[in-house]
Protein backbone atom coordinates (compact mmCIF):
# COMPACT_ATOMS: atom_id res chain seq x y z
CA UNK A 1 35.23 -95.41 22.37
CA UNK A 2 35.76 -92.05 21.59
CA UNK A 3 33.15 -89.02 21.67
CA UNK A 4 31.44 -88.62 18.90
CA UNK A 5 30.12 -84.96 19.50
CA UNK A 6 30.54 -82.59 17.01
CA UNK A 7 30.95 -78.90 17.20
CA UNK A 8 30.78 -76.55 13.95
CA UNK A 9 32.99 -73.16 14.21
CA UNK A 10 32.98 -70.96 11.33
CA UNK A 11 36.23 -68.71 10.24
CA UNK A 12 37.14 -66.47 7.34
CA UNK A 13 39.95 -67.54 5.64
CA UNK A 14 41.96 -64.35 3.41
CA UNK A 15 44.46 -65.68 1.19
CA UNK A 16 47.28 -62.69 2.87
CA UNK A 17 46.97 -62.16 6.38
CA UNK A 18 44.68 -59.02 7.16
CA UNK A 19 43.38 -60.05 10.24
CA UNK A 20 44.78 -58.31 13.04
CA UNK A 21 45.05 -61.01 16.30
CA UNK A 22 43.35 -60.52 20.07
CA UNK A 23 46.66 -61.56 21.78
CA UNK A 24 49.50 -59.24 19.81
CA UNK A 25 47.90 -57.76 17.53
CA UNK A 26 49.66 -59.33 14.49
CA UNK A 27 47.51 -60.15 11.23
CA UNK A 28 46.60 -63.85 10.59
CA UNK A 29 44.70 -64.94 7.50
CA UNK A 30 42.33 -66.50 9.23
CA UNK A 31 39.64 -64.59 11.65
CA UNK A 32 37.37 -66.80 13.91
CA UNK A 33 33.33 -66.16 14.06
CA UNK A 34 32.26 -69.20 16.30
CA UNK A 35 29.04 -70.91 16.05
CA UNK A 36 26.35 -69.98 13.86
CA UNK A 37 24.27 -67.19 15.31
CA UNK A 38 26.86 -65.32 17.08
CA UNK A 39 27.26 -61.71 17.08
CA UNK A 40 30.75 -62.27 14.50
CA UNK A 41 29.36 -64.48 12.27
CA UNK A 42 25.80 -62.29 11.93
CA UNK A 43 27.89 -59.72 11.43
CA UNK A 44 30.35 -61.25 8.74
CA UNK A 45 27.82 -62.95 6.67
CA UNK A 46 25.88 -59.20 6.29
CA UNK A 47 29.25 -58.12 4.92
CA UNK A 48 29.24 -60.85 2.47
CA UNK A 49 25.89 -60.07 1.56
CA UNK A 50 26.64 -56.29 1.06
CA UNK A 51 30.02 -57.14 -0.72
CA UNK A 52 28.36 -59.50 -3.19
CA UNK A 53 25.29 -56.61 -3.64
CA UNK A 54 28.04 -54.27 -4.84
CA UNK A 55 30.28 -56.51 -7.04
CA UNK A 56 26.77 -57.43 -8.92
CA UNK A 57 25.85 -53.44 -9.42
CA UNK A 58 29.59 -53.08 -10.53
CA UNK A 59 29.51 -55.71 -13.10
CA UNK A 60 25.73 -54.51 -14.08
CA UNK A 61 27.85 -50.51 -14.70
CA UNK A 62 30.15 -52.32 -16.66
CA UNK A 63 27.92 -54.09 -18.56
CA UNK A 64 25.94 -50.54 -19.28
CA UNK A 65 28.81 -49.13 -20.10
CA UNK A 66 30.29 -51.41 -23.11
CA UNK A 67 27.14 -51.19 -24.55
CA UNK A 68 27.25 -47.29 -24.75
CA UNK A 69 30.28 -47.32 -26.71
């Protein structure tokens, strides 16, 4: 039989490549975190976090703002 260990990775996944690559520095659309916990991923998922913050205050201006006119 096979092993039957599992291992979960994360990776962010851009729809054009933006991510520029360890080995030649080319961009890739995909950039890898590892586990869950590590130093990338902590640090990517406060990103999300702040970029969601901001895109809710945005659409909250907006929202302000159409009903001032």
């Amino acid at each position: 039989m096979g092993r039957k260990e599992f291992y979960w990775y994360y990776k962010l996944h851009a729809t054009t490549p933006i991510f520029p690559t360890q080995s030649d520095g080319k961009l890739s659309k995909y950039k890898y975190l590892g586990k869950a916990g590590s130093l990338a991923y902590i640090d990517a998922i406060e990103q999300i976090t702040a970029r969601t913050k901001i895109e809710a205050l945005d659409r909250s201006i907006e929202a302000l703002r159409q009903e001032w006119h």
